[in-house]
N, C-alpha and C. Protein backbone atom coordinates (compact mmCIF):
# COMPACT_ATOMS: atom_id res chain seq x y z
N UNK A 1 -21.42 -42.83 -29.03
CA UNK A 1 -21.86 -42.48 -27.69
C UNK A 1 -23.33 -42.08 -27.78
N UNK A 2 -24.14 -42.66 -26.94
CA UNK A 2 -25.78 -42.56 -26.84
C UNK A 2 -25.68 -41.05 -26.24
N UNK A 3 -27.22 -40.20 -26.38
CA UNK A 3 -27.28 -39.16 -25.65
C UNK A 3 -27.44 -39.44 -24.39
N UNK A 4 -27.87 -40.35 -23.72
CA UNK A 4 -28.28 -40.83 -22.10
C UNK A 4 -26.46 -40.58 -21.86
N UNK A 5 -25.33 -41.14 -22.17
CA UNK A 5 -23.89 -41.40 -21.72
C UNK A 5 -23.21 -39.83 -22.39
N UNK A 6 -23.56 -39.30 -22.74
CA UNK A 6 -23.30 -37.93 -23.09
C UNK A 6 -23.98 -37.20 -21.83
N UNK A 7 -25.31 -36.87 -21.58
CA UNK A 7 -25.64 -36.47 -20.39
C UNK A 7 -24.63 -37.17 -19.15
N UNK A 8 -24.60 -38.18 -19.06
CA UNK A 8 -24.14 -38.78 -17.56
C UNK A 8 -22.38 -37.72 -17.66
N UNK A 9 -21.87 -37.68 -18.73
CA UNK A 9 -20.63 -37.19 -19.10
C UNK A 9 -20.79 -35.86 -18.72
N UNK A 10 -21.59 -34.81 -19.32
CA UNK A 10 -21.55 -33.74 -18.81
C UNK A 10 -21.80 -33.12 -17.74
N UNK A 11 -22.86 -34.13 -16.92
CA UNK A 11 -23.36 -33.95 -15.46
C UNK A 11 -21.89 -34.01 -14.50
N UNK A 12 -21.42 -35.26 -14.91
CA UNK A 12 -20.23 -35.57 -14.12
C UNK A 12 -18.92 -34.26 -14.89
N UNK A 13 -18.57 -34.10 -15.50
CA UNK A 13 -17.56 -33.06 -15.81
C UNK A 13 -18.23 -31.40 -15.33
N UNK A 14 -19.83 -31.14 -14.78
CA UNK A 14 -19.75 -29.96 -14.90
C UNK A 14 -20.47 -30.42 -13.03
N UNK A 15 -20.13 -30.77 -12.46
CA UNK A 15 -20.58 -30.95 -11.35
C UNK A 15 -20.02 -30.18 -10.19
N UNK A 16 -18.60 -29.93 -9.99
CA UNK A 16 -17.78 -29.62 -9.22
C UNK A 16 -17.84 -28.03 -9.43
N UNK A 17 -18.01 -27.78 -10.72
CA UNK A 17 -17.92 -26.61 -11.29
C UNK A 17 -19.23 -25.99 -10.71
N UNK A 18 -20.66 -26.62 -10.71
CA UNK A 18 -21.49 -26.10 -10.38
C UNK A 18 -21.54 -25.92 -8.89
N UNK A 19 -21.32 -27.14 -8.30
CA UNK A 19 -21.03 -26.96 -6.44
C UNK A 19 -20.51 -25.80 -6.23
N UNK A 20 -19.51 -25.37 -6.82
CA UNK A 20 -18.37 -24.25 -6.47
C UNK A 20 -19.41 -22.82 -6.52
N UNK A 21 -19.75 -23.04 -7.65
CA UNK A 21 -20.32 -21.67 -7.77
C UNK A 21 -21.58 -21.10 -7.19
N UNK A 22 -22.24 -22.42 -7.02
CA UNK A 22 -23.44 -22.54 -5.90
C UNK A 22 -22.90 -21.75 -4.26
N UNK A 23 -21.94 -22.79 -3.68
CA UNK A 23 -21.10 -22.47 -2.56
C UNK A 23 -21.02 -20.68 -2.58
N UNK A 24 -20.30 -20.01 -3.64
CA UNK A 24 -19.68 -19.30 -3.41
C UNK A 24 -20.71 -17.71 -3.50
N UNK A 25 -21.96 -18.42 -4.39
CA UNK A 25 -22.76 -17.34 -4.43
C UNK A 25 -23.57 -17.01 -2.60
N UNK A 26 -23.37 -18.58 -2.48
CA UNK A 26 -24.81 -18.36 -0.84
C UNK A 26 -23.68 -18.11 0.19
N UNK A 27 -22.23 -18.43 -0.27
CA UNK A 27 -21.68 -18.18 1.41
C UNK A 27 -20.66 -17.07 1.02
N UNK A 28 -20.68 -16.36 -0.37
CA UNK A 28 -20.24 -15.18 -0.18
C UNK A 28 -20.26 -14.19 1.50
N UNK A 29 -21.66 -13.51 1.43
CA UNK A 29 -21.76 -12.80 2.24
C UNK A 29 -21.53 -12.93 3.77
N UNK A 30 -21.66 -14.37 4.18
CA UNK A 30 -20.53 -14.68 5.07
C UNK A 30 -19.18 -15.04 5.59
N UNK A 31 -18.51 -15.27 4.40
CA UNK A 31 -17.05 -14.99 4.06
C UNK A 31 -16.79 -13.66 4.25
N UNK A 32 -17.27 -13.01 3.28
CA UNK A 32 -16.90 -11.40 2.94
C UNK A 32 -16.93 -11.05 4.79
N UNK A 33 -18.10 -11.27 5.46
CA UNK A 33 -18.08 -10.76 7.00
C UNK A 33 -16.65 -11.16 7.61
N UNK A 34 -16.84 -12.31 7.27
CA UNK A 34 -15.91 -13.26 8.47
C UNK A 34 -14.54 -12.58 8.09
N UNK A 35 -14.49 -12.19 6.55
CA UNK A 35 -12.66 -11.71 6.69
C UNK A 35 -12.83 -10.42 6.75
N UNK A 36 -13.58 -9.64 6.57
CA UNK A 36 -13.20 -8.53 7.15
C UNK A 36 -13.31 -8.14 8.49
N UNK A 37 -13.91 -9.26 9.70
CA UNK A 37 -13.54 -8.72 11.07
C UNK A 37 -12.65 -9.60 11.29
N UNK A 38 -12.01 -10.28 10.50
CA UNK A 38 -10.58 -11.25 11.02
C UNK A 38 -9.58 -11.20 9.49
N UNK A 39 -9.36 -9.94 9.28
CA UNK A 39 -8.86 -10.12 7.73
C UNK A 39 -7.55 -10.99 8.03
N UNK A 40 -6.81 -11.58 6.58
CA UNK A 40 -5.73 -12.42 6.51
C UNK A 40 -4.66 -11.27 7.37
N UNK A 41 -3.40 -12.19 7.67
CA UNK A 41 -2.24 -11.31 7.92
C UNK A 41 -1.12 -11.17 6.68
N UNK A 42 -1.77 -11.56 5.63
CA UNK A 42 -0.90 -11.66 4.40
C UNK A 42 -1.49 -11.52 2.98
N UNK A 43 -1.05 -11.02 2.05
CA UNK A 43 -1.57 -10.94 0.99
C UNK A 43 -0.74 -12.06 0.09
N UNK A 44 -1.21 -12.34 -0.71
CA UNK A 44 -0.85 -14.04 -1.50
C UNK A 44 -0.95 -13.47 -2.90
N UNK A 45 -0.08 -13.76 -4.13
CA UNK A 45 -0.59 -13.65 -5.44
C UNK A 45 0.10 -14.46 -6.07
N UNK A 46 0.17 -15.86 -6.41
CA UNK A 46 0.79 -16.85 -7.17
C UNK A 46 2.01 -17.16 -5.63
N UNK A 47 3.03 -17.06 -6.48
CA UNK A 47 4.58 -17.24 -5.82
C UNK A 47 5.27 -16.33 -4.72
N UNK A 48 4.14 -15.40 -5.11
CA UNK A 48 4.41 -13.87 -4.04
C UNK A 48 3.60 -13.72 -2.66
N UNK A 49 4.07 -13.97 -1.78
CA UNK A 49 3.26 -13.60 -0.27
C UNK A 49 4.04 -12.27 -0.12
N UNK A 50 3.32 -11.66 0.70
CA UNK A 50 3.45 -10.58 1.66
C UNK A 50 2.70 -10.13 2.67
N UNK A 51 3.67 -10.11 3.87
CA UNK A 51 3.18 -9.82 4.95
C UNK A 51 3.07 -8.83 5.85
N UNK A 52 2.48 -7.62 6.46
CA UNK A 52 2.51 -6.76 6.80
C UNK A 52 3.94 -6.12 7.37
N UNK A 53 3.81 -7.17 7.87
CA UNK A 53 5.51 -6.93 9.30
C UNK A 53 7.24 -6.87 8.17
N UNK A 54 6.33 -7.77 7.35
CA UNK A 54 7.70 -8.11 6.10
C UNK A 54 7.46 -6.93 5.76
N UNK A 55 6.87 -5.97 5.22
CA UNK A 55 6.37 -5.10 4.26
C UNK A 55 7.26 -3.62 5.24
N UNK A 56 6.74 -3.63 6.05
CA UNK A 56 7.40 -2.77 7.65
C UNK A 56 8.79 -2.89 7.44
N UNK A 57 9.55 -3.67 7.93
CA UNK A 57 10.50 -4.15 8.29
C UNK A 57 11.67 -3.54 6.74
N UNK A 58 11.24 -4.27 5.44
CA UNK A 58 11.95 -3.53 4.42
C UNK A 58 11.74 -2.23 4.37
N UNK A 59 10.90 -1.32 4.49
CA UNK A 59 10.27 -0.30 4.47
C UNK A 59 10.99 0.87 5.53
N UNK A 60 10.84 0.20 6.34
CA UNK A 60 12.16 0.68 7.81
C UNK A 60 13.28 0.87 7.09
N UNK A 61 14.03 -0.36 6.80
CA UNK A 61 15.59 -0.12 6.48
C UNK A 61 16.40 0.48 5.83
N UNK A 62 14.69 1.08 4.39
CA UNK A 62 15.12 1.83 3.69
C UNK A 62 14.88 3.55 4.56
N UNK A 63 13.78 3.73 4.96
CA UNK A 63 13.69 4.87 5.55
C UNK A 63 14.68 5.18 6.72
N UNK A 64 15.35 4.22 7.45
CA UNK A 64 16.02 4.33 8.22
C UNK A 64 17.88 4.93 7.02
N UNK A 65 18.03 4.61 5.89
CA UNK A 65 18.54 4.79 5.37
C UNK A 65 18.39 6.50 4.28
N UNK A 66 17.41 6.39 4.34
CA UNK A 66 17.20 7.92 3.77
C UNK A 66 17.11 9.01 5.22
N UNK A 67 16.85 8.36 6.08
CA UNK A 67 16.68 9.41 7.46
C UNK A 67 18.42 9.62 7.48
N UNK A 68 19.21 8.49 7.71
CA UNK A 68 20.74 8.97 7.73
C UNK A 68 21.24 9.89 6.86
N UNK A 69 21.05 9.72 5.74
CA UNK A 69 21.75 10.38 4.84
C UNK A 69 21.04 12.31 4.89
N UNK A 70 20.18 12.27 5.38
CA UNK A 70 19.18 13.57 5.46
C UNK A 70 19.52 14.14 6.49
N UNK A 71 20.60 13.04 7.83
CA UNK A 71 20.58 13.71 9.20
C UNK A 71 20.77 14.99 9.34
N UNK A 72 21.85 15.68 8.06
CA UNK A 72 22.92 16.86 7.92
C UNK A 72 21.84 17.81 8.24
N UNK A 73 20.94 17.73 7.25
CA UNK A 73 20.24 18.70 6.77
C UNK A 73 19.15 18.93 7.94
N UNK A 74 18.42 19.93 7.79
CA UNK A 74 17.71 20.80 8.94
C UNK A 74 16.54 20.46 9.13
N UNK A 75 16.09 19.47 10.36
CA UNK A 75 15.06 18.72 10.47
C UNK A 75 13.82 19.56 11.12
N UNK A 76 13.94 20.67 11.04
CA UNK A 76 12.45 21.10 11.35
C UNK A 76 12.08 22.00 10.54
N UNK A 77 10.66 21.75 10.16
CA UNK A 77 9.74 22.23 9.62
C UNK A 77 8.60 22.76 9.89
N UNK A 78 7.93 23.08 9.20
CA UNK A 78 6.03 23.32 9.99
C UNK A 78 5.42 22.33 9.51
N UNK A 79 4.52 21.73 10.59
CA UNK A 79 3.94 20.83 9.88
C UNK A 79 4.08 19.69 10.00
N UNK A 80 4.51 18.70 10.83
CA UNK A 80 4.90 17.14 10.68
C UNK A 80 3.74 16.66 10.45
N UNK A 81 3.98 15.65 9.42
CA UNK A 81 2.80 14.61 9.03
C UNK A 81 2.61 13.84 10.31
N UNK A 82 3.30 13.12 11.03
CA UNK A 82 2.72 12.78 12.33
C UNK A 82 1.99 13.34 13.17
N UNK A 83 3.06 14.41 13.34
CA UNK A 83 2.29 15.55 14.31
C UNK A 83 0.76 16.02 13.69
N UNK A 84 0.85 15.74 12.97
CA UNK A 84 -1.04 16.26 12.35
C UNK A 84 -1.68 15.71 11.87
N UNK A 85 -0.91 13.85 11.93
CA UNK A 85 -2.34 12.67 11.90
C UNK A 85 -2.58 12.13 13.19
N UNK A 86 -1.56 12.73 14.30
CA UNK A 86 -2.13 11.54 15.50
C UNK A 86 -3.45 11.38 15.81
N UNK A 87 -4.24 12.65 15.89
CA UNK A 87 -5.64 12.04 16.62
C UNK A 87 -5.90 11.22 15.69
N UNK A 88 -6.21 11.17 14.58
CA UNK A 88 -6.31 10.37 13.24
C UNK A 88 -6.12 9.40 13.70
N UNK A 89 -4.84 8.73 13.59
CA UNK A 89 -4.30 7.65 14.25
C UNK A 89 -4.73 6.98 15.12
N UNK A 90 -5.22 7.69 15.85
CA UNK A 90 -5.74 7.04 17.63
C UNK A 90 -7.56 6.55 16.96
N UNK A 91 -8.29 7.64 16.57
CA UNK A 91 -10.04 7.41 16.30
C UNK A 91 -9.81 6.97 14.57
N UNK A 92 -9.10 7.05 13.76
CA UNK A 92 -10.06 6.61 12.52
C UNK A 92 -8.33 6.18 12.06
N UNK A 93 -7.19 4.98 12.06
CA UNK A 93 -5.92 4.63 11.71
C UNK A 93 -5.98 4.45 10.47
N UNK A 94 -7.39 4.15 9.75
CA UNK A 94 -7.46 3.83 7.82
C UNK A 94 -7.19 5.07 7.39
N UNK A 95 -8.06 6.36 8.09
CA UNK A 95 -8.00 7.63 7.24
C UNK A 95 -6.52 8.13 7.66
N UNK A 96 -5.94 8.03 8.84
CA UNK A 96 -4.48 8.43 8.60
C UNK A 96 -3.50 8.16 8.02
N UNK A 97 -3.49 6.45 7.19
CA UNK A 97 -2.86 6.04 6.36
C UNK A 97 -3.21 7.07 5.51
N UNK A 98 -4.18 6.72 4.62
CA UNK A 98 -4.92 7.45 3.40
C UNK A 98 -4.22 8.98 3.37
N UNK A 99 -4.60 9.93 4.25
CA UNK A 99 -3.93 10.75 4.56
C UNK A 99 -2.46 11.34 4.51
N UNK A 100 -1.92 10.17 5.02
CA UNK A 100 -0.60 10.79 4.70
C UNK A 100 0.16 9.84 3.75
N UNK A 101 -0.68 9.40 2.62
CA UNK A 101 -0.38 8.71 1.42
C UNK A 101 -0.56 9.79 0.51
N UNK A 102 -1.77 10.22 1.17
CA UNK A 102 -2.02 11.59 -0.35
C UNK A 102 -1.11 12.95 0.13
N UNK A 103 -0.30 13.05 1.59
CA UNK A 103 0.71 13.99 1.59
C UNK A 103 1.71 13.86 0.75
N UNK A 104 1.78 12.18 0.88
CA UNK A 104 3.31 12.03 0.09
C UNK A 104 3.48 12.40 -1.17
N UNK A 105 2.31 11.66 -2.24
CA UNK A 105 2.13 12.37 -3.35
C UNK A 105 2.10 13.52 -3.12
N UNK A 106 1.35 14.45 -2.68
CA UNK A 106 1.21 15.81 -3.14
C UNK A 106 2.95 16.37 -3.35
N UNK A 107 3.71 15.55 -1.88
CA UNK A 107 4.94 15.98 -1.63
C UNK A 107 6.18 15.71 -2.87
N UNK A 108 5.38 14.64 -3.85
CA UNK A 108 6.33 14.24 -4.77
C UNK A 108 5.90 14.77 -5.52
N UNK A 109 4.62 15.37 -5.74
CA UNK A 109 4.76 16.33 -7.07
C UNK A 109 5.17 17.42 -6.96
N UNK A 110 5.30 17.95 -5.97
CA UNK A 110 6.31 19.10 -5.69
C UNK A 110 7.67 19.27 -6.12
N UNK A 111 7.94 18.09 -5.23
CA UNK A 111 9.40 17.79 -5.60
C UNK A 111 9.73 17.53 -7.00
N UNK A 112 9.27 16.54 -7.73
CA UNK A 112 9.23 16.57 -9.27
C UNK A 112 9.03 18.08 -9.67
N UNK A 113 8.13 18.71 -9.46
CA UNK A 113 8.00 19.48 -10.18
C UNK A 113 7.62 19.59 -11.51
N UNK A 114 7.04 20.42 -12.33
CA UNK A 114 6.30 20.08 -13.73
C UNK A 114 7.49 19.42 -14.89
N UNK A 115 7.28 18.53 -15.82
CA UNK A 115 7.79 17.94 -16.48
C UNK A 115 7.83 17.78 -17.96
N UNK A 116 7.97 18.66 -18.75
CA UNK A 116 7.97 18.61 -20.28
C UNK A 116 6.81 17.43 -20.61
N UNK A 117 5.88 17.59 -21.01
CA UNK A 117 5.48 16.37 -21.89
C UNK A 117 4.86 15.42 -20.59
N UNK A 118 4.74 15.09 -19.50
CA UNK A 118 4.12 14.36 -18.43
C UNK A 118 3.27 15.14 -17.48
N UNK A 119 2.19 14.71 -17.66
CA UNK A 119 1.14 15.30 -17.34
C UNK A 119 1.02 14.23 -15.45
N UNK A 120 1.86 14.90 -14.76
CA UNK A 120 2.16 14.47 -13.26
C UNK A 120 1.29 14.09 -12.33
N UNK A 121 0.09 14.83 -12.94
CA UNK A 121 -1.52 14.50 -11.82
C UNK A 121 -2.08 13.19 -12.24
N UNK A 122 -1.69 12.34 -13.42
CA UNK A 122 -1.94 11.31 -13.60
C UNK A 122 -0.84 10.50 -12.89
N UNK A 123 -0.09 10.46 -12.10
CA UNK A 123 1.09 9.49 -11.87
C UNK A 123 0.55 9.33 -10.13
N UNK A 124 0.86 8.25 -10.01
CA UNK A 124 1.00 7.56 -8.31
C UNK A 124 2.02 8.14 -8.05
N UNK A 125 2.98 7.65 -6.87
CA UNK A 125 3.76 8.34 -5.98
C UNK A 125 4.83 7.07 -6.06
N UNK A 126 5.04 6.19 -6.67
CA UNK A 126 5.95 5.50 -7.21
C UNK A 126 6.01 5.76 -8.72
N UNK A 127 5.59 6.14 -9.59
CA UNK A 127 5.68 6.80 -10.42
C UNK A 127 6.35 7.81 -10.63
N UNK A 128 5.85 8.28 -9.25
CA UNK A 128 6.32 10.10 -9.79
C UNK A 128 7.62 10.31 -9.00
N UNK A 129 8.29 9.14 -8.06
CA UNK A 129 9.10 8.82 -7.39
C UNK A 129 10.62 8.34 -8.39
N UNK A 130 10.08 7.58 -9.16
CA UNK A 130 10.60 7.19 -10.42
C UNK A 130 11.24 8.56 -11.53
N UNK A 131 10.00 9.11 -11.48
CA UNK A 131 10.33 10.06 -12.42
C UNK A 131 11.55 11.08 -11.32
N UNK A 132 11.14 11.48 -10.74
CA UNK A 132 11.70 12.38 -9.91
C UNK A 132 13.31 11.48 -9.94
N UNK A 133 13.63 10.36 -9.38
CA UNK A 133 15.06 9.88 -9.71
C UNK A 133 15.61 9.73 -10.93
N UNK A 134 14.30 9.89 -11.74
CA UNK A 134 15.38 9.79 -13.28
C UNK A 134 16.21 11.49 -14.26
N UNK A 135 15.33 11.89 -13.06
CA UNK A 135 15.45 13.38 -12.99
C UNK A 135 16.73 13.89 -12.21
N UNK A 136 16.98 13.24 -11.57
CA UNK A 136 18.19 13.57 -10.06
C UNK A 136 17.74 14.03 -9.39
N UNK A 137 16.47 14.34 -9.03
CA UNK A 137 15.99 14.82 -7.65
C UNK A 137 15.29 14.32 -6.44
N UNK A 138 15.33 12.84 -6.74
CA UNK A 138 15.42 11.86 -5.52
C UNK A 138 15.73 10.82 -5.89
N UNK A 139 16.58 10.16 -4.75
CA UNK A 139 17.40 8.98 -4.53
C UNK A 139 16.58 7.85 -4.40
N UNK A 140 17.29 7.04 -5.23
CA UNK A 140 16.65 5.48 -5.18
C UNK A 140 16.41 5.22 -3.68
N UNK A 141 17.24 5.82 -3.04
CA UNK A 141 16.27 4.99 -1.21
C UNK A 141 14.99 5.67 -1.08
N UNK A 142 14.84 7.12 -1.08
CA UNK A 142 13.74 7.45 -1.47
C UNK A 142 12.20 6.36 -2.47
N UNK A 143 13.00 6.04 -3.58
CA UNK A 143 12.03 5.53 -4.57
C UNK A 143 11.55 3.96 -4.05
N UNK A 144 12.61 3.41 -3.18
CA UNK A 144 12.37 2.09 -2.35
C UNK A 144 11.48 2.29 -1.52
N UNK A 145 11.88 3.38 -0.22
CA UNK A 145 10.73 3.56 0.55
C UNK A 145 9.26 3.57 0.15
N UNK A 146 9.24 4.70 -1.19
CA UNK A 146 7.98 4.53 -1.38
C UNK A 146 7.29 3.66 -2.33
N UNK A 147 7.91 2.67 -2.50
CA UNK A 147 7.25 1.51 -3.07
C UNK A 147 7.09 0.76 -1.77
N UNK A 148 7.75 0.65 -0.91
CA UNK A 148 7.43 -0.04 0.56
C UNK A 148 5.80 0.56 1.05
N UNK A 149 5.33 1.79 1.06
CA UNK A 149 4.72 2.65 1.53
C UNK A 149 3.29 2.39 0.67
N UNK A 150 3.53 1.85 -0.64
CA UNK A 150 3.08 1.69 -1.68
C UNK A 150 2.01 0.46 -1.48
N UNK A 151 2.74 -0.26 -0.76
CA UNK A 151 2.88 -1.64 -0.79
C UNK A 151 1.68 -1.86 0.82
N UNK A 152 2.46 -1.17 1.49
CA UNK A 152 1.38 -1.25 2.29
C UNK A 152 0.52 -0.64 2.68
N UNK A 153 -0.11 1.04 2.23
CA UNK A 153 -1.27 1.27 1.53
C UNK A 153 -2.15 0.28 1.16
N UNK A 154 -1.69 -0.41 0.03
CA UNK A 154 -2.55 -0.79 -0.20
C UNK A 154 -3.26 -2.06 0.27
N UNK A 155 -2.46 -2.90 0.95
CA UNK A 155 -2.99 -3.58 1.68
C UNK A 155 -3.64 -3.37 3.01
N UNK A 156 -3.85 -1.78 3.67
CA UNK A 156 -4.76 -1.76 4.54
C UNK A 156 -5.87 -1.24 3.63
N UNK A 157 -5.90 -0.27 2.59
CA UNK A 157 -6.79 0.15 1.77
C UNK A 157 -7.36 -1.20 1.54
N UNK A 158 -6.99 -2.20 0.75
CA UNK A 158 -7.84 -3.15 -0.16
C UNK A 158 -8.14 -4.31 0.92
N UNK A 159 -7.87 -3.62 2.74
CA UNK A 159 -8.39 -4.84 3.51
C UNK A 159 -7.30 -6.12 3.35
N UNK A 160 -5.95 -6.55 2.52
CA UNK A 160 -5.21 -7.50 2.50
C UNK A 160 -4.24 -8.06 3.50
N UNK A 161 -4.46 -7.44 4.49
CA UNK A 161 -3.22 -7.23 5.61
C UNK A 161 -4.12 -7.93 7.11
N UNK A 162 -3.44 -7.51 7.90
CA UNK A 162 -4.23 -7.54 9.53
C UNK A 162 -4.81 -6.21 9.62
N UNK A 163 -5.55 -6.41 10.37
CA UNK A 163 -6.63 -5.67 11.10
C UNK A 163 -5.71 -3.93 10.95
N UNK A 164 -6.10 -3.09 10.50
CA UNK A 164 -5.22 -1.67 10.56
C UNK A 164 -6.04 -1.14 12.25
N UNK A 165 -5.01 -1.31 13.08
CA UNK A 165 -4.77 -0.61 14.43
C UNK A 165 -3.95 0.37 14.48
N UNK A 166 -4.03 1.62 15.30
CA UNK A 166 -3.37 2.75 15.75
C UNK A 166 -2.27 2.57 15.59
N UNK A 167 -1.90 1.02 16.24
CA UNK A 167 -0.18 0.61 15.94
C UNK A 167 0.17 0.55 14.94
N UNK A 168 -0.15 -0.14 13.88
CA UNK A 168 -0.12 -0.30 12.19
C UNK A 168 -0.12 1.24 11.82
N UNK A 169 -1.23 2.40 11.97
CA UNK A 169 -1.23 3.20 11.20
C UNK A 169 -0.03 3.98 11.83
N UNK A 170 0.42 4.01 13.15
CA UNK A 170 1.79 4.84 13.97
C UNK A 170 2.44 4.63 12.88
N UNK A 171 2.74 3.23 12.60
CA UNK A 171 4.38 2.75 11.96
C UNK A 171 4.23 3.20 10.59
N UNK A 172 2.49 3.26 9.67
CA UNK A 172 2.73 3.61 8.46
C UNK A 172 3.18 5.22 8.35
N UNK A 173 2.49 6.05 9.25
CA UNK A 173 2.53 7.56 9.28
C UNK A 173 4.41 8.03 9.58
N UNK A 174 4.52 7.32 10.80
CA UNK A 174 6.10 7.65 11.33
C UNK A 174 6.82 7.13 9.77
N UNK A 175 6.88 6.20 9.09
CA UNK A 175 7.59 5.78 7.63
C UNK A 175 7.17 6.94 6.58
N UNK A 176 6.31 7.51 6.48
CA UNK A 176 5.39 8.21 5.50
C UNK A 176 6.12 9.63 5.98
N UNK A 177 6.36 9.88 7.62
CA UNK A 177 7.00 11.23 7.55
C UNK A 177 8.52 11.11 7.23
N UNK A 178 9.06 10.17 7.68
CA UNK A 178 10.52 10.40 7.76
C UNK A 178 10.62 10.68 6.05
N UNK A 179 9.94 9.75 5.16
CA UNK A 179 10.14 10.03 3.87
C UNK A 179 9.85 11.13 3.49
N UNK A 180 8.61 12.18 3.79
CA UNK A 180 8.19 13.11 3.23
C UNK A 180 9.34 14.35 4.10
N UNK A 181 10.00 13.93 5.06
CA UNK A 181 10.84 15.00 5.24
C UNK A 181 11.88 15.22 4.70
N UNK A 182 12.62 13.94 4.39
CA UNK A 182 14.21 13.85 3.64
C UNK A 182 14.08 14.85 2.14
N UNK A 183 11.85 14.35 1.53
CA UNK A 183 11.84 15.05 0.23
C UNK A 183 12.18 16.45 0.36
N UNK A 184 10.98 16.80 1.13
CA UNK A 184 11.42 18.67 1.60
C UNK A 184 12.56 19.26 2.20
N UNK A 185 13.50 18.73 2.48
CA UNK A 185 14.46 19.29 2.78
C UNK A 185 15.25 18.97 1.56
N UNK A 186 15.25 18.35 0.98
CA UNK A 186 16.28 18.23 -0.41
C UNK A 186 15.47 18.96 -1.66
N UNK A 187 14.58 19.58 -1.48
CA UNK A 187 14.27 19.75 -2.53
C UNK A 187 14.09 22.20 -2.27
C-alpha cells in the first residue's frame, strides 16, 4: 500500500469521527439551551427507559402501601414536610424536591440510628434505607418507596425528566411525606 492510499484510508475511516466531534463541540451550547427549556420526558440508559409518570405511579403504590399499613398508628405530628414546602413548591418546585429529599435522609438516619462499624453520614437514603431493613426497623415498602423517590430526585436534579412544575414537585413532596411519616411514627 502507497502512502497517497494510506492517507485516502485514513481520511475516509476518520471522517465521520471528525464531523461528529466538530458538530458537537459548535452546537453543544445550543443543544444544552434547547434541552434544558424543553428537557426530555424520559431518561434512557441502554435497555432501561424511565419516565417520570412511570417513576410516580410505582412510587405511589408503594407509598400508598406503606400509608395503609401505618393507618393504625397516630398521624399527627409537628411539622409536615408538605405543610412546610408548599410555598417552596408554588415559587422555587427544584428546591422543594431537594428539600424534602434531604428531610428524608436526615429522617432515615434517625431512624437507623448509629450503627457499629458504619459510618451513616456517608450513606444516601437508599442505603441507609437498606441498612435500616436489614436491621428490622423499616420495611421493604418503605425501602421501595425510597428508591422510587430516589429515582426521581434525581431526574429533576440531573434535569432528566420533564420540566419540574409545582405539579411534579406536589406529587414528589406529598410521596416524600407520606414516607417520612410512616418512618416517624414507627420508629
Amino acid at each position: 500500500m502507497s502512502t497517497i492510499e494510506f492517507v485516502i484510508r485514513l481520511v475516509d475511516a476518520l471522517a465521520w469521527p471528525v464531523v461528529v466531534l466538530v458538530a458537537v463541540v459548535l452546537l453543544r451550547r445550543p443543544v444544552s439551551e434547547l434541552l434544558t427549556r424543553h428537557p426530555p420526558a424520559s431518561l434512557r440508559a441502554g435497555p432501561l427507559e424511565l419516565t417520570w409518570s412511570h417513576v410516580v405511579a410505582e412510587t405511589s403504590q408503594q407509598a400508598a402501601k406503606v400509608e395503609r399499613t401505618s393507618a393504625e398508628l397516630d398521624s399527627t405530628r409537628p411539622g409536615r414536610v408538605a405543610e412546610e414546602l408548599a410555598p417552596a413548591v408554588e415559587k422555587a418546585p427544584l428546591t422543594a424536591i431537594r428539600e424534602a429529599y434531604a428531610t428524608l435522609e436526615r429522617t432515615l438516619r434517625e431512624v437507623v440510628g448509629p450503627v457499629e462499624g458504619v459510618d451513616t453520614y456517608r450513606l444516601g437514603p437508599v442505603s441507609l434505607a437498606k441498612l435500616g431493613a436489614s436491621r428490622g426497623v423499616i420495611d421493604q415498602e418503605i425501602v421501595r418507596t425510597v428508591e422510587g423517590l430516589m429515582i426521581m430526585h434525581n431526574m429533576a436534579i440531573h434535569n432528566r425528566g420533564p420540566a419540574i412544575t409545582p405539579d411534579r414537585a406536589r406529587e414528589y413532596v406529598s410521596l416524600a411525606d407520606i414516607t417520612i411519616s410512616a418512618l416517624t411514627q414507627r420508629a
